[in-house]
N, C-alpha and C. Protein backbone atom coordinates (compact mmCIF):
# COMPACT_ATOMS: atom_id res chain seq x y z
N UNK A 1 25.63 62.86 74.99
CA UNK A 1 24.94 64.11 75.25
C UNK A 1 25.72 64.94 76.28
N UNK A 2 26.26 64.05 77.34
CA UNK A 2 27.24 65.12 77.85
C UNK A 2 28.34 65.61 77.70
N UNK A 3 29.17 65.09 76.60
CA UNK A 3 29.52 65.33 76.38
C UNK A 3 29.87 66.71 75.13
N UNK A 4 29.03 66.53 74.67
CA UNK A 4 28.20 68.07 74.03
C UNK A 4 27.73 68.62 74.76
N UNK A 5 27.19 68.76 76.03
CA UNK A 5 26.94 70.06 76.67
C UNK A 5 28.49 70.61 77.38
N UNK A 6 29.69 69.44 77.60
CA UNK A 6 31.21 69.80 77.68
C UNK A 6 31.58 71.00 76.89
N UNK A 7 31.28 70.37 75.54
CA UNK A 7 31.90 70.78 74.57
C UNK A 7 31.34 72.27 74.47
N UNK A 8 29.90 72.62 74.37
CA UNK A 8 29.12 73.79 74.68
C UNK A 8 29.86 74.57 75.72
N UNK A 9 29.72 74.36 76.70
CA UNK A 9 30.36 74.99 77.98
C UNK A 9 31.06 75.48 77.50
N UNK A 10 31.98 74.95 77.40
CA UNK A 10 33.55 74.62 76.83
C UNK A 10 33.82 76.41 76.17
N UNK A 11 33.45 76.25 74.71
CA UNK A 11 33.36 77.00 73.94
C UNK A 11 32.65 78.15 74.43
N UNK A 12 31.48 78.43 74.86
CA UNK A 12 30.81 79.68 75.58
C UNK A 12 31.82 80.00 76.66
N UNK A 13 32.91 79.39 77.24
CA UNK A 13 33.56 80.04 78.13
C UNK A 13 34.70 80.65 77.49
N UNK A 14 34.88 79.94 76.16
CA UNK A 14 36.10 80.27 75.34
C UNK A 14 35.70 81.99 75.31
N UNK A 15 34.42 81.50 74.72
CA UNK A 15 34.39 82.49 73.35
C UNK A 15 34.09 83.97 74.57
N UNK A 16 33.78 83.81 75.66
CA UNK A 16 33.34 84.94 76.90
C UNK A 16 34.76 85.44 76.98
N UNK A 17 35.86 84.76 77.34
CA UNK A 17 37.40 85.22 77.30
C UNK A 17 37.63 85.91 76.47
N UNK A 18 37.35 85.28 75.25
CA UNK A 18 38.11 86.13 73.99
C UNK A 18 37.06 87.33 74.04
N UNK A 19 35.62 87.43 74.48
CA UNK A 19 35.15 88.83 73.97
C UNK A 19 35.77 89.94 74.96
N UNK A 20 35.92 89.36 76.49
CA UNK A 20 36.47 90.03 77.20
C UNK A 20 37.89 90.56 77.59
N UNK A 21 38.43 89.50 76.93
CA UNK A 21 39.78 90.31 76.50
C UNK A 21 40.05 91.39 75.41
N UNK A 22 39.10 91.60 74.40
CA UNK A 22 39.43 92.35 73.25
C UNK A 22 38.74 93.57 73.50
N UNK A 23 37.09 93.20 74.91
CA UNK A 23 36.65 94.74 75.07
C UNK A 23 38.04 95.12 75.96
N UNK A 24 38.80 94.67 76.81
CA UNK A 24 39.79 95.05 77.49
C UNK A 24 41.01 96.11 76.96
N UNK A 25 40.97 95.41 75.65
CA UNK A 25 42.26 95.85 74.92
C UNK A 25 41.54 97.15 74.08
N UNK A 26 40.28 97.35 73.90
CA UNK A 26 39.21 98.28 73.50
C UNK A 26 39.70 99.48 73.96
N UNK A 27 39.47 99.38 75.08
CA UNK A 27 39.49 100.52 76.27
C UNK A 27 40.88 100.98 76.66
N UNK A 28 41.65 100.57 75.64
CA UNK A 28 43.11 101.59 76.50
C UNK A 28 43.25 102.69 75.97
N UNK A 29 43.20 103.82 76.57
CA UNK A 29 43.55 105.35 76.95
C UNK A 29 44.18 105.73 75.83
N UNK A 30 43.90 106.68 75.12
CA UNK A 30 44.21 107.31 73.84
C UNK A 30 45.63 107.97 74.54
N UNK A 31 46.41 108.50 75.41
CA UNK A 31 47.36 108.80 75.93
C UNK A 31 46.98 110.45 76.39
N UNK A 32 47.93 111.34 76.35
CA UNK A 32 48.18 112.61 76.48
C UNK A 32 47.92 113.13 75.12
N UNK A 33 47.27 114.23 75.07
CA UNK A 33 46.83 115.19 74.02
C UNK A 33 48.13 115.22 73.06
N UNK A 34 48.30 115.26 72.22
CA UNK A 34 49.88 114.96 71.48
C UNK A 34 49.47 116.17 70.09
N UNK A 35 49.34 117.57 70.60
CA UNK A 35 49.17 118.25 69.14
C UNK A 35 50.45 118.58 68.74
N UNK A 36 50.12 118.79 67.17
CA UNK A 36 51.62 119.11 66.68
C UNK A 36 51.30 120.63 66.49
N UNK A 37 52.47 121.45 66.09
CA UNK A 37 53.07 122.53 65.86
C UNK A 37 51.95 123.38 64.68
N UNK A 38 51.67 124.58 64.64
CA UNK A 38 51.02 124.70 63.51
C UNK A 38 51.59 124.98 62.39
N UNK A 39 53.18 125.31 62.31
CA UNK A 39 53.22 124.88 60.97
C UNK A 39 53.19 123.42 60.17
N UNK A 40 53.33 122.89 61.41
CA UNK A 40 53.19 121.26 61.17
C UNK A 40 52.09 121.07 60.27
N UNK A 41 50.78 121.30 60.73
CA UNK A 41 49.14 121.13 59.91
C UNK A 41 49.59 121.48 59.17
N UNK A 42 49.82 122.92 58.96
CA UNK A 42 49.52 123.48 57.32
C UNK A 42 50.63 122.45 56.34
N UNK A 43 51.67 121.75 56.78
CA UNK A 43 52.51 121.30 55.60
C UNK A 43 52.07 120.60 54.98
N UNK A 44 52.14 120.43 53.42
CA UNK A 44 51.51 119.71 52.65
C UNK A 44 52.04 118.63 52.16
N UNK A 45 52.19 117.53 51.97
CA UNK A 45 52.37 115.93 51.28
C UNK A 45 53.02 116.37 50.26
N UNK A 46 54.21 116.49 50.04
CA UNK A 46 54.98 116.89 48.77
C UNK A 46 55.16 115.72 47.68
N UNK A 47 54.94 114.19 48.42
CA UNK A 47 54.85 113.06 47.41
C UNK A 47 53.26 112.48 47.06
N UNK A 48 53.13 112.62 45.66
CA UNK A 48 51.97 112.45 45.21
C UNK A 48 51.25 110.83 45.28
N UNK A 49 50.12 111.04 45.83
CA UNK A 49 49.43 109.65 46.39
C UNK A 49 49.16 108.82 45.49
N UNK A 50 50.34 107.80 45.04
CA UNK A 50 49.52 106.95 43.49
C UNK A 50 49.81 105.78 44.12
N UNK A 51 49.66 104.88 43.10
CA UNK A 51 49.68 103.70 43.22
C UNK A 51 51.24 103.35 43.89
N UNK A 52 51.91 104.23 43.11
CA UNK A 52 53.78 103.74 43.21
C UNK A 52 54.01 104.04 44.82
N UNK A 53 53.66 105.30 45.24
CA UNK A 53 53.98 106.08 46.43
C UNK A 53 53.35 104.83 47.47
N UNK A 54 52.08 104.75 47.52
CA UNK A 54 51.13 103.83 48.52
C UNK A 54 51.90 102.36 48.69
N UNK A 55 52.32 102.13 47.75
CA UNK A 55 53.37 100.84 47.69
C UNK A 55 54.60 100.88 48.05
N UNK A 56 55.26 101.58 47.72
CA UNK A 56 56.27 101.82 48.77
C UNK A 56 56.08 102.03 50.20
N UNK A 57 55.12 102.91 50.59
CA UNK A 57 54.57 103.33 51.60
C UNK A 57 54.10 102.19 52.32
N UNK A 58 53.45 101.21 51.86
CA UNK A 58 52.57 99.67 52.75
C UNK A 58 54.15 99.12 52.77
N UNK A 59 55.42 98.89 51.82
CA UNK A 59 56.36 98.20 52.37
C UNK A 59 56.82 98.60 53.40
N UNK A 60 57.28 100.39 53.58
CA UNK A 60 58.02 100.59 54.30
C UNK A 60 56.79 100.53 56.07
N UNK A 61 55.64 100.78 55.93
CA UNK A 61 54.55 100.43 56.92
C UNK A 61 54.77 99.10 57.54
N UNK A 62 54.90 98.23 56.83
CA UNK A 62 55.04 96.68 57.51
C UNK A 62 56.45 96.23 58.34
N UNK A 63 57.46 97.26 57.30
CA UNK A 63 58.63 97.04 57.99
C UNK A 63 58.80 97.81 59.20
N UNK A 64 58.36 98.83 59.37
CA UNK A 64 58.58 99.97 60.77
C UNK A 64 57.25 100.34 61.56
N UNK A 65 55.96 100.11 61.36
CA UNK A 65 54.63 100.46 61.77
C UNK A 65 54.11 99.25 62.17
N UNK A 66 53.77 98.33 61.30
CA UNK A 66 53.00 97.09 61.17
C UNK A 66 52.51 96.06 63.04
N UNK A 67 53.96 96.47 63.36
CA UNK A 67 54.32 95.35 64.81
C UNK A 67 52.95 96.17 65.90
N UNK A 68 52.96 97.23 65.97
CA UNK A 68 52.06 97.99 66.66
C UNK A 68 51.04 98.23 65.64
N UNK A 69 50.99 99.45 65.16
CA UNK A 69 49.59 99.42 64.31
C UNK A 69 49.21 98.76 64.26
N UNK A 70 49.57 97.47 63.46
CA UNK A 70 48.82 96.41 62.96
C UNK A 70 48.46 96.18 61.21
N UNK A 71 48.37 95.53 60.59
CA UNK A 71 48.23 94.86 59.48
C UNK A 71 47.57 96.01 58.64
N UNK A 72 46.36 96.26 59.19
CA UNK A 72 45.04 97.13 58.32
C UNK A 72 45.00 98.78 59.24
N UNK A 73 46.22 98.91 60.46
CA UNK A 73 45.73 100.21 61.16
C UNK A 73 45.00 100.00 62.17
N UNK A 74 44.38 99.12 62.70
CA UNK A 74 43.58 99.12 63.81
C UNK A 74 44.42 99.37 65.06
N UNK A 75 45.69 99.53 65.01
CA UNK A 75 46.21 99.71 66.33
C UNK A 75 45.89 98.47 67.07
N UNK A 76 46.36 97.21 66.55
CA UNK A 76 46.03 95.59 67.16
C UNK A 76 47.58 94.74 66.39
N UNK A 77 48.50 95.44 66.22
CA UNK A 77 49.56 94.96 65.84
C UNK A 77 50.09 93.71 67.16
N UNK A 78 50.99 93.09 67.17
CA UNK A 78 51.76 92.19 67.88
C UNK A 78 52.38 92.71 68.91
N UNK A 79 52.44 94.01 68.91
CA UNK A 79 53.53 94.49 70.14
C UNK A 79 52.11 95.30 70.90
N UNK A 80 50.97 95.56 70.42
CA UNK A 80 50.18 96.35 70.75
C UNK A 80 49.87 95.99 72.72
N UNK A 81 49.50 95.17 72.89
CA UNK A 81 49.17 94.26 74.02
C UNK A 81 50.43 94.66 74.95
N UNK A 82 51.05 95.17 74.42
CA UNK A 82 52.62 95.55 75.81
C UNK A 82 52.52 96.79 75.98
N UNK A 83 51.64 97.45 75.26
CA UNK A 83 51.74 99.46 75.18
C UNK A 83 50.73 99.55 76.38
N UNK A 84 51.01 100.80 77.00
CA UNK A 84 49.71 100.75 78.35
C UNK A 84 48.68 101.55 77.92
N UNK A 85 49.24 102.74 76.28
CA UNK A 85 48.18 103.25 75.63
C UNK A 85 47.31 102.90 74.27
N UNK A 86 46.81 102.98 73.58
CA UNK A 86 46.20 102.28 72.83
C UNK A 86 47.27 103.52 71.42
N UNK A 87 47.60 102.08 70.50
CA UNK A 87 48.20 102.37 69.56
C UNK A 87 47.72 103.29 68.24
N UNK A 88 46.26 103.56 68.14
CA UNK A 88 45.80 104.32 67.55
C UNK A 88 45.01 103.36 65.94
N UNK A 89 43.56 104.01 65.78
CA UNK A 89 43.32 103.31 64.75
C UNK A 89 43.58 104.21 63.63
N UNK A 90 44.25 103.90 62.73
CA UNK A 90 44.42 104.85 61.42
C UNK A 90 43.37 104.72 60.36
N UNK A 91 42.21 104.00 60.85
CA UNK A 91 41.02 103.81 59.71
C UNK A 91 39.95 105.22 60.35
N UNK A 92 40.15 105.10 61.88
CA UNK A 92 39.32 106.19 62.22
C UNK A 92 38.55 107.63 62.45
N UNK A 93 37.85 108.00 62.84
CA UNK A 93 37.53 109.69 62.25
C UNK A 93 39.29 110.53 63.02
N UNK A 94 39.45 109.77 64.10
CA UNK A 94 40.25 111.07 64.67
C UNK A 94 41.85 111.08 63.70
N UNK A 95 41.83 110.19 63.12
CA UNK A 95 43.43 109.96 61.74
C UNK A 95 42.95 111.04 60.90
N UNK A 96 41.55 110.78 60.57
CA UNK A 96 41.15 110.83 59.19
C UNK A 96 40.92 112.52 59.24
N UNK A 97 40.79 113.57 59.99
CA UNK A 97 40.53 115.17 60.56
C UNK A 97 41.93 115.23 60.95
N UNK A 98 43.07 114.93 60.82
CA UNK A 98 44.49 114.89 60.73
C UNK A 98 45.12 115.18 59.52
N UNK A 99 45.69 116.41 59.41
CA UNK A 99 46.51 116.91 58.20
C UNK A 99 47.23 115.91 58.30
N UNK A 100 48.12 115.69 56.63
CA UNK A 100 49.14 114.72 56.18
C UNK A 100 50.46 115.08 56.98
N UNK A 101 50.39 116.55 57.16
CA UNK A 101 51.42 117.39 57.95
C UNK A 101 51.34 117.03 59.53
N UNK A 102 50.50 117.15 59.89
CA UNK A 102 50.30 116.57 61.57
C UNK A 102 51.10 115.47 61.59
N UNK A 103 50.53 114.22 60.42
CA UNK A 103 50.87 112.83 60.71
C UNK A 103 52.65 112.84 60.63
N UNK A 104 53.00 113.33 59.52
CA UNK A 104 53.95 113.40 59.34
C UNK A 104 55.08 114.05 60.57
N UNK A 105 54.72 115.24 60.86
CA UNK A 105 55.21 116.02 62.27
C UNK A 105 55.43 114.72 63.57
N UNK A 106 54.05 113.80 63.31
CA UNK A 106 54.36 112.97 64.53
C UNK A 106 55.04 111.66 64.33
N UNK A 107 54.94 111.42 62.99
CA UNK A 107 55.93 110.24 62.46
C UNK A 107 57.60 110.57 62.98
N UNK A 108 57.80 111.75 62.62
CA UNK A 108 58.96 112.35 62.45
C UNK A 108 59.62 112.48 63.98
N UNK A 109 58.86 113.24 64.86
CA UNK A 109 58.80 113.89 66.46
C UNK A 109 58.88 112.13 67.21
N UNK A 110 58.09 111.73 67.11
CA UNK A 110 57.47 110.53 68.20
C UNK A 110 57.13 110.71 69.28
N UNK A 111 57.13 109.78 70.21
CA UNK A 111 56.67 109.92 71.54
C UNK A 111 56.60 109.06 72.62
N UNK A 112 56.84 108.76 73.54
CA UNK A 112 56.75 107.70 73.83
C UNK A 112 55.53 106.88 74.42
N UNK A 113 55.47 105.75 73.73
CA UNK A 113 55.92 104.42 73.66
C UNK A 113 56.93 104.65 71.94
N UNK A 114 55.98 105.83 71.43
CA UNK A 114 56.39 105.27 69.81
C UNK A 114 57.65 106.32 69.53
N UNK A 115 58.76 105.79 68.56
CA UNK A 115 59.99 106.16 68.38
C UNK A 115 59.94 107.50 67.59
N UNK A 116 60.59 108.20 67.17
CA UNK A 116 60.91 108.77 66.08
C UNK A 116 61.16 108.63 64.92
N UNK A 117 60.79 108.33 64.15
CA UNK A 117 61.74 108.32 62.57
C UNK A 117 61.99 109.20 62.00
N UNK A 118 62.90 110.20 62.23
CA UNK A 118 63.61 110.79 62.00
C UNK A 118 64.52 110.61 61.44
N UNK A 119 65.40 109.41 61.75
CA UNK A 119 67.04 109.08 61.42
C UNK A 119 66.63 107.88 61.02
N UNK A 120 65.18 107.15 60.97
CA UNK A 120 64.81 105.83 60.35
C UNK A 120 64.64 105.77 58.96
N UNK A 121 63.82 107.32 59.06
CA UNK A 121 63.11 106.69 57.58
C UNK A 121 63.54 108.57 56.82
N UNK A 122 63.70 108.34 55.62
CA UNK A 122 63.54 109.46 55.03
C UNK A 122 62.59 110.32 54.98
N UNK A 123 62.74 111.33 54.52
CA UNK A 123 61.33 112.81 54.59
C UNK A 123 60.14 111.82 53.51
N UNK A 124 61.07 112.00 52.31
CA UNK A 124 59.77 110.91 51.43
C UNK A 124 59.43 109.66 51.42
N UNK A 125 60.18 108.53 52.41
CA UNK A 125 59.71 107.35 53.08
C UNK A 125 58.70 107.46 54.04
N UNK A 126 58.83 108.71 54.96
CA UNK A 126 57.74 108.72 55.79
C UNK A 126 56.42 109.73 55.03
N UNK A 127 56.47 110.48 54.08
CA UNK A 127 55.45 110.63 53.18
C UNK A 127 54.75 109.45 53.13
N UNK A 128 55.49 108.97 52.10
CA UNK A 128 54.63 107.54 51.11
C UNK A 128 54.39 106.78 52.35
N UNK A 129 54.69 106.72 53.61
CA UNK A 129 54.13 105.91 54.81
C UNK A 129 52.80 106.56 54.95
N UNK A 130 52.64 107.78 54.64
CA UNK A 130 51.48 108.58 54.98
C UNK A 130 50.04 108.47 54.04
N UNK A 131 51.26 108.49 52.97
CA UNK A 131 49.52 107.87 51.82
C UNK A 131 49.70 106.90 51.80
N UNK A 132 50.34 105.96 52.35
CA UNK A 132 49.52 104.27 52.51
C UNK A 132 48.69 104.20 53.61
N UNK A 133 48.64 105.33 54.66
CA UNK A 133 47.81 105.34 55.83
C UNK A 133 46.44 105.90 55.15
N UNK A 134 46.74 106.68 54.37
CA UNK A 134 45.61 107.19 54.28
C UNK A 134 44.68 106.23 53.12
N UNK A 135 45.61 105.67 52.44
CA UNK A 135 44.53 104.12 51.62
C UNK A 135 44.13 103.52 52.44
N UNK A 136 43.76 103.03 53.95
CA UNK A 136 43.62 102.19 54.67
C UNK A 136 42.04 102.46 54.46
């Protein structure tokens, strides 16, 4: 028996860590206001959102996004935990009230913590990065 109330303990202290580390990681600071340009908004997604585009788009996502973003967009990627701002959720309202053109403008621009791809990824690699964000 006491040893099950060990084991209890045990686990309720686990499981208090892990909630309190993840409200921790919750709460990091969306950064500095980061608007883009207005011709930026108005530009439109010149590669059409299908199946082919979104697939290319989730490869080239995992290979250059994935480590930060994260798997599904939550901004809980592997490198996320080293950023002092919060990596951004791409499932959420503030992605989702984001022209394809914004995203793109900031794919392209960067900022820091996050790079540029500019000279990474092509105009229509970072498209089809854009409608795989937006399948999320």
């Amino acid at each position: 028996m006491k040893n099950l109330k060990k084991i209890l303990a045990g686990s309720l202290f686990v499981g208090a860590c892990l909630f309190m580390s993840n409200a921790a990681y919750a709460q990091k600071p969306a950064g500095k206001p980061w608007p883009a340009t207005d011709a930026a908004v108005k530009k439109a997604n010149p590669i059409k959102s299908d199946a082919g585009s979104i697939k290319e788009g989730k490869d080239l996502y995992a290979q250059h996004c994935k480590s930060c973003h994260g798997a599904k967009g939550k901004g809980d990627g592997s490198k996320a935990e080293k950023i002092d701002i919060s990596c951004g959720d791409f499932t959420g309202p503030e992605i989702a009230k984001m022209t394809d053109g914004e995203l793109f403008w900031k794919t392209t621009e960067g900022r820091k913590p996050m790079p540029s791809y500019k000279e990474k990824l092509s105009d229509s690699e970072r498209w089809k990065v854009i409608n795989y964000i937006r399948s999320l």
